[in-house]
C-alpha atoms as a PDB file:
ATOM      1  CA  UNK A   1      41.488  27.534   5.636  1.00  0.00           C
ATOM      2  CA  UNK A   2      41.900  23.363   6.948  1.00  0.00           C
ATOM      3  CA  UNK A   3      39.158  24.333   9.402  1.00  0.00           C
ATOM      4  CA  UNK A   4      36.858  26.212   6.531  1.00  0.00           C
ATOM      5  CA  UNK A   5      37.203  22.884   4.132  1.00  0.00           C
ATOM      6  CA  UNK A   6      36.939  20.681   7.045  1.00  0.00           C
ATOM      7  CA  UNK A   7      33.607  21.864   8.391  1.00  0.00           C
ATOM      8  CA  UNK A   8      32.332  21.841   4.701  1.00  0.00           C
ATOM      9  CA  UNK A   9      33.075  18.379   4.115  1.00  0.00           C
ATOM     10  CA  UNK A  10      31.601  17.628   7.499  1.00  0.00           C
ATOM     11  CA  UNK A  11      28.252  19.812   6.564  1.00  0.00           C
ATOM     12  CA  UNK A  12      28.260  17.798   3.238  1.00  0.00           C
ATOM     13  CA  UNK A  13      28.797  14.617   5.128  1.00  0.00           C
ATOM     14  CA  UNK A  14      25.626  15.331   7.148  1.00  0.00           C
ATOM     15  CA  UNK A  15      23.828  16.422   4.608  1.00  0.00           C
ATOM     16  CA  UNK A  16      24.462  12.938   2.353  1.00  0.00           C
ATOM     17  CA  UNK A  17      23.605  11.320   5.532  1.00  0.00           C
ATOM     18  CA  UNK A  18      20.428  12.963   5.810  1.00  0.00           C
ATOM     19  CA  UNK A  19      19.458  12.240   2.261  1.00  0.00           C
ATOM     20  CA  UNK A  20      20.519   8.656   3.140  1.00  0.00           C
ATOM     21  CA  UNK A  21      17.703   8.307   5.499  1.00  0.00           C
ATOM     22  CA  UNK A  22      15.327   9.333   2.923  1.00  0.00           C
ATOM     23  CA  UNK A  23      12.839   5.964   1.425  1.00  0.00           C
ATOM     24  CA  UNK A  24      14.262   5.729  -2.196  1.00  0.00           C
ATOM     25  CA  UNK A  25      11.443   4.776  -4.615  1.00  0.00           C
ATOM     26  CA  UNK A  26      11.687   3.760  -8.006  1.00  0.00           C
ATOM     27  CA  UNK A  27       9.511   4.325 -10.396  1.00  0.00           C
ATOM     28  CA  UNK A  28       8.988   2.070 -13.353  1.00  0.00           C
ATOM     29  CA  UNK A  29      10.876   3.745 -16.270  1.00  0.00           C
ATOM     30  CA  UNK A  30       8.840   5.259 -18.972  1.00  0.00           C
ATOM     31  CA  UNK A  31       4.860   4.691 -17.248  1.00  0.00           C
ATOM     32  CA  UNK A  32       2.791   6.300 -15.348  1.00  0.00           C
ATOM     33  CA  UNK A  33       1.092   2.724 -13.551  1.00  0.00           C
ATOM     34  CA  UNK A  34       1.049   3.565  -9.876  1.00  0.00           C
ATOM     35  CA  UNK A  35       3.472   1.257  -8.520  1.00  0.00           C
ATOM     36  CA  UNK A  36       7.163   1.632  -7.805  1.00  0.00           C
ATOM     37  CA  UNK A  37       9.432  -0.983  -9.642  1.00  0.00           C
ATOM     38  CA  UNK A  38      11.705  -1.176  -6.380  1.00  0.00           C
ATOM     39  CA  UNK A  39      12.233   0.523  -3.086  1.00  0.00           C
ATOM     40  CA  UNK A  40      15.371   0.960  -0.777  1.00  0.00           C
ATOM     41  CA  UNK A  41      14.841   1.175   3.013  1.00  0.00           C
ATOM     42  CA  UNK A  42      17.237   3.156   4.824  1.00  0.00           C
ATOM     43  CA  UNK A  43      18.948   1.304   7.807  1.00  0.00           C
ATOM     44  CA  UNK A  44      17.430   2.647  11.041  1.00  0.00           C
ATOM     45  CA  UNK A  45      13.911   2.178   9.824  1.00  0.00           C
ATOM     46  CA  UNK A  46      11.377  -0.054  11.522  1.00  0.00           C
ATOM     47  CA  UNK A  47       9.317  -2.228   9.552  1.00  0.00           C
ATOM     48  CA  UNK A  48       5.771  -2.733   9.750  1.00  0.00           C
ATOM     49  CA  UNK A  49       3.572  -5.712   8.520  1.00  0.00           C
ATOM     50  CA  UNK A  50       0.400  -5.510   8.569  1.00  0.00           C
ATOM     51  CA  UNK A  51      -2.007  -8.693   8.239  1.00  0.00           C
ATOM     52  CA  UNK A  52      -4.204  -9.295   5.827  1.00  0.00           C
ATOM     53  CA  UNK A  53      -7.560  -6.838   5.780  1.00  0.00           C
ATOM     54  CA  UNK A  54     -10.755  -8.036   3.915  1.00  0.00           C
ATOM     55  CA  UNK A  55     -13.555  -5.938   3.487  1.00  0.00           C
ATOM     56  CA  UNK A  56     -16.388  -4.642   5.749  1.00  0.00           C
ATOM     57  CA  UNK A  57     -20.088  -5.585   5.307  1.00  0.00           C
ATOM     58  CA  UNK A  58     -21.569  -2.808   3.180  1.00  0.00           C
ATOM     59  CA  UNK A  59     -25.120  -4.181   3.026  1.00  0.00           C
ATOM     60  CA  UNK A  60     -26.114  -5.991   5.910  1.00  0.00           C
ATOM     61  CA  UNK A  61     -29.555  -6.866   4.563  1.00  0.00           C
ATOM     62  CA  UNK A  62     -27.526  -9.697   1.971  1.00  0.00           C
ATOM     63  CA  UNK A  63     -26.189 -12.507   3.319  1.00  0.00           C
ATOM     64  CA  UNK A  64     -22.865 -12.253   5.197  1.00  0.00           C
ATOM     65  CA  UNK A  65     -21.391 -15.358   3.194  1.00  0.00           C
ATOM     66  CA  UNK A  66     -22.705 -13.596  -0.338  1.00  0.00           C
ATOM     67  CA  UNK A  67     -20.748 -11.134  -2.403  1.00  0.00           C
ATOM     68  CA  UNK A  68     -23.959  -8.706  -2.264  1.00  0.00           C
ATOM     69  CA  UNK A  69     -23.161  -8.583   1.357  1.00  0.00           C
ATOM     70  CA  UNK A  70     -19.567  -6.396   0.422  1.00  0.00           C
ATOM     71  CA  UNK A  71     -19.803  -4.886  -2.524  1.00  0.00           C
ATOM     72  CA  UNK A  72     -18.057  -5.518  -6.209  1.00  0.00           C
ATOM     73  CA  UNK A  73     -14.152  -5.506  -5.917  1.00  0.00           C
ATOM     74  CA  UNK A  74     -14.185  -1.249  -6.205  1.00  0.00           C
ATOM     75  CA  UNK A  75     -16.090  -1.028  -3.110  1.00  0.00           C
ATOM     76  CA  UNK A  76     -14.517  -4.476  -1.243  1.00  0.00           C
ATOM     77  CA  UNK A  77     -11.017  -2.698  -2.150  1.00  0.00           C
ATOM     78  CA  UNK A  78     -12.148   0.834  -0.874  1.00  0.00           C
ATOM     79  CA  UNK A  79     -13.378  -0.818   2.270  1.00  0.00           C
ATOM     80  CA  UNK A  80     -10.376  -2.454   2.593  1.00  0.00           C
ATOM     81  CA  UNK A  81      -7.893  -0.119   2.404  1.00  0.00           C
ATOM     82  CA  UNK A  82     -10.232   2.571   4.470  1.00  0.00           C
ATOM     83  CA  UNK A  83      -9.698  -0.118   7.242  1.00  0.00           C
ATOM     84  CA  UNK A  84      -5.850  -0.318   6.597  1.00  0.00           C
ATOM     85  CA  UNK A  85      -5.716   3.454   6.336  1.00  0.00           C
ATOM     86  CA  UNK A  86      -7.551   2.956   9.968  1.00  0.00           C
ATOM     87  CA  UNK A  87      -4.938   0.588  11.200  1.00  0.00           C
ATOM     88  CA  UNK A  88      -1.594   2.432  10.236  1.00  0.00           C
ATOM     89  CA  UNK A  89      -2.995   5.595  12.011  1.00  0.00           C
ATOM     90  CA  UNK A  90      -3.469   4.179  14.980  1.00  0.00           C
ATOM     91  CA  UNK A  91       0.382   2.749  14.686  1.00  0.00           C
ATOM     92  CA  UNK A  92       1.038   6.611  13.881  1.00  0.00           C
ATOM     93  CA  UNK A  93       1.528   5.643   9.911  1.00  0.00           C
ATOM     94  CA  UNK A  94      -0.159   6.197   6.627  1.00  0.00           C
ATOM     95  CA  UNK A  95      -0.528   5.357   3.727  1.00  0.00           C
ATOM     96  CA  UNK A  96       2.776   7.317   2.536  1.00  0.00           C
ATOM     97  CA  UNK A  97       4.279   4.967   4.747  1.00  0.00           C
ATOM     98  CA  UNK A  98       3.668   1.897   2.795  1.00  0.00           C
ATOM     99  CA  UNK A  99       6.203   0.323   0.444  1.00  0.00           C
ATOM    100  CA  UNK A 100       4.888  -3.254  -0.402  1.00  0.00           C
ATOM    101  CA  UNK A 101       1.386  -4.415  -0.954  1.00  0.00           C
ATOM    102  CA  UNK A 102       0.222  -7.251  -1.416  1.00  0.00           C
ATOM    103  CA  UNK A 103      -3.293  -7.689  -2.812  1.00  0.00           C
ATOM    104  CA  UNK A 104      -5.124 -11.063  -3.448  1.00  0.00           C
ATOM    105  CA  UNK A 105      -8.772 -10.970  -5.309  1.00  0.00           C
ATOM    106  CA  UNK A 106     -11.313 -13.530  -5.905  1.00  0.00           C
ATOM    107  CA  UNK A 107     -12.660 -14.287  -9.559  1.00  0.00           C
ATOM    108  CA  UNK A 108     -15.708 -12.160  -9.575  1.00  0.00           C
ATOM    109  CA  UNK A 109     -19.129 -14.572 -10.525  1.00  0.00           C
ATOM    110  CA  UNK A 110     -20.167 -11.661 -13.026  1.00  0.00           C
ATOM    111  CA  UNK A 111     -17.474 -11.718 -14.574  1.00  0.00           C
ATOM    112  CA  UNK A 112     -17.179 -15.394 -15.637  1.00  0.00           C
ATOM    113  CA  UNK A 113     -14.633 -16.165 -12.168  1.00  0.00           C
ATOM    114  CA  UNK A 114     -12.303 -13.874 -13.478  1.00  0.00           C
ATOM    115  CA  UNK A 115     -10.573 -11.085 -11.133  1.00  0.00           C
ATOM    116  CA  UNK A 116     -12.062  -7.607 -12.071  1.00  0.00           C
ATOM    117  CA  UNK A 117      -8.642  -5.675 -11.924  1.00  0.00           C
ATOM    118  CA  UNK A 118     -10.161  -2.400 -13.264  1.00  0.00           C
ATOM    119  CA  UNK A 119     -12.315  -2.705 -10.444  1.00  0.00           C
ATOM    120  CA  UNK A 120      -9.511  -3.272  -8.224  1.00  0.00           C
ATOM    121  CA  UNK A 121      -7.802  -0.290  -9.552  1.00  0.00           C
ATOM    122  CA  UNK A 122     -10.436   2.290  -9.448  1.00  0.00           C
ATOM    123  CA  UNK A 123     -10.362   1.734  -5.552  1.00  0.00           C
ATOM    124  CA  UNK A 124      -7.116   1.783  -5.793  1.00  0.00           C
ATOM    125  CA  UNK A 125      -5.950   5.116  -7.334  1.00  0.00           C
ATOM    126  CA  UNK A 126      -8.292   6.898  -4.399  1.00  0.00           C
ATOM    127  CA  UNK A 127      -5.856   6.088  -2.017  1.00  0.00           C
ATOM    128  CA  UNK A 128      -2.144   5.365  -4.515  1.00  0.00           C
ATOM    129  CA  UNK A 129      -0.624   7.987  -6.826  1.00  0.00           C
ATOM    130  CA  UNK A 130      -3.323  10.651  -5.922  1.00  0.00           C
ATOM    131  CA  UNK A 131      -1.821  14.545  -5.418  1.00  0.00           C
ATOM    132  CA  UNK A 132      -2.702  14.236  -1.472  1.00  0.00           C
ATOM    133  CA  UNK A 133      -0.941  10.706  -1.506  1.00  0.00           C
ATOM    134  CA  UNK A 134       2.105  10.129  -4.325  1.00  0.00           C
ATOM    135  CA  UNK A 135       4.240   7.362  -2.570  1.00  0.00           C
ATOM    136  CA  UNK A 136       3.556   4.804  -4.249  1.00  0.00           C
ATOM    137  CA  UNK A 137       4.735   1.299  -2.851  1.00  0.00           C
ATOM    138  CA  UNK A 138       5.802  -1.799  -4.624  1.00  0.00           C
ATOM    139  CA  UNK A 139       2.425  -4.341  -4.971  1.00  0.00           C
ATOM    140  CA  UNK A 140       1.744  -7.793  -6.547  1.00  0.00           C
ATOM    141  CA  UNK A 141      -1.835  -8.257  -7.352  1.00  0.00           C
ATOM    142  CA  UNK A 142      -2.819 -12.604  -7.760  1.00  0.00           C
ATOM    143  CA  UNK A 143      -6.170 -14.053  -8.372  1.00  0.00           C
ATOM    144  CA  UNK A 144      -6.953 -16.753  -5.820  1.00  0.00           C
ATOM    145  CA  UNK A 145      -9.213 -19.570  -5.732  1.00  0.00           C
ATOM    146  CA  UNK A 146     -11.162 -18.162  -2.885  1.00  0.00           C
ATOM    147  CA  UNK A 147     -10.774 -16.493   0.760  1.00  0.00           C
ATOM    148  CA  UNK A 148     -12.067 -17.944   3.981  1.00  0.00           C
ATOM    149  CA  UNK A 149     -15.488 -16.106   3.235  1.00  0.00           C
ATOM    150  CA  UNK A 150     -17.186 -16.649  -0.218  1.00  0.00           C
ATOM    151  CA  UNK A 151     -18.135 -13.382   0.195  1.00  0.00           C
ATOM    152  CA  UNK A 152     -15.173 -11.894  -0.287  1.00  0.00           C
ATOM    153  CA  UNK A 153     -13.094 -10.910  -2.962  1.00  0.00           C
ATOM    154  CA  UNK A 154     -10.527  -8.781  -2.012  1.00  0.00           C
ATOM    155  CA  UNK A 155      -7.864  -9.157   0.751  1.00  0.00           C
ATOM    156  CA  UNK A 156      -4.864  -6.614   1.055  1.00  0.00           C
ATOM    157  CA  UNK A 157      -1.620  -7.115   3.370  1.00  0.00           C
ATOM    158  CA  UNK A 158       1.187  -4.165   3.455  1.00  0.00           C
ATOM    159  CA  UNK A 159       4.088  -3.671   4.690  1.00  0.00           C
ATOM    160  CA  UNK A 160       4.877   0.038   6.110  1.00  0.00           C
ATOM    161  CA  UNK A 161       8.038   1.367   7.663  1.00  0.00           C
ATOM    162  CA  UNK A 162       8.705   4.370   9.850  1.00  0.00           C
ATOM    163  CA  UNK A 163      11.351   6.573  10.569  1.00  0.00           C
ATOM    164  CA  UNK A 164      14.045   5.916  13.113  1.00  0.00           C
ATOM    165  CA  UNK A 165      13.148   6.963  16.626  1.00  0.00           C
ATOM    166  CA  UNK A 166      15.441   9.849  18.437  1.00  0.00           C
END
């Protein structure tokens, strides 16, 4: 009977350890925004930062110091995280794996210099909170005076982590 309760207690032991492994996100209470409030890494996990992406020329007839030459902020942010999504695959990750973004966006000049966040979001929510993709990681989202080209007005960092190697 000691060896019966003893090898449960060690099956329930392993199986709390598993779970213990497991990302823990936390989603903000009562909303359906698609962001976690907070996530808890699991020791054992490597953690992966990614630079900052910015967006890829989408009409190379414009300028390549103009907005025309990238898009509004929906397209710039699609662009941009197309070419994360891009980067984490070849580091064997996706976007499941991501639990912090960090996203900074340029006043937009039709829109008197202010940020278009709905813009911003509609790009968003193709890759966040989507039935193929529900991990959703933590973000921040800050207007900024400008990025290194005038053309741009949307530049995304995240951080990823994957699981423990065997």
């Amino acid at each position: 009977m000691k060896r019966f309760a003893l090898a449960a207690f060690a099956a329930a032991l392993g199986s709390a350890s598993a779970q213990a492994q497991e990302i823990v996100r936390h989603p903000i209470p009562n909303s359906d925004f698609p962001i976690s409030q907070a996530i808890e890494i699991p020791d054992g996990r490597a953690i992966v930062l990614l630079s900052g992406f910015v967006p890829a020329v989408h009409d190379k007839a414009a300028n390549s110091q103009a907005v025309a030459a990238y898009g509004d902020t929906k397209t710039q942010t699609i662009s941009v995280l197309k070419q994360i999504e891009e980067a984490l695959a070849r580091l064997a990750l996706s976007h499941a794996d991501v639990v912090k973004m960090q996203v900074f966006l340029v006043g937009d000049p039709k829109k008197h210099n202010r940020m278009d966040f709905a813009g911003f979001m509609e790009g968003y929510r193709q890759f966040y909170g989507t039935p193929a993709q529900p991990a959703l990681p933590t973000r921040s989202v800050l207007q900024v005076a400008g990025l290194a080209n005038p053309g741009w007005l949307v530049e995304i960092e995240v951080t990823a982590v994957r699981p423990k190697a065997h």
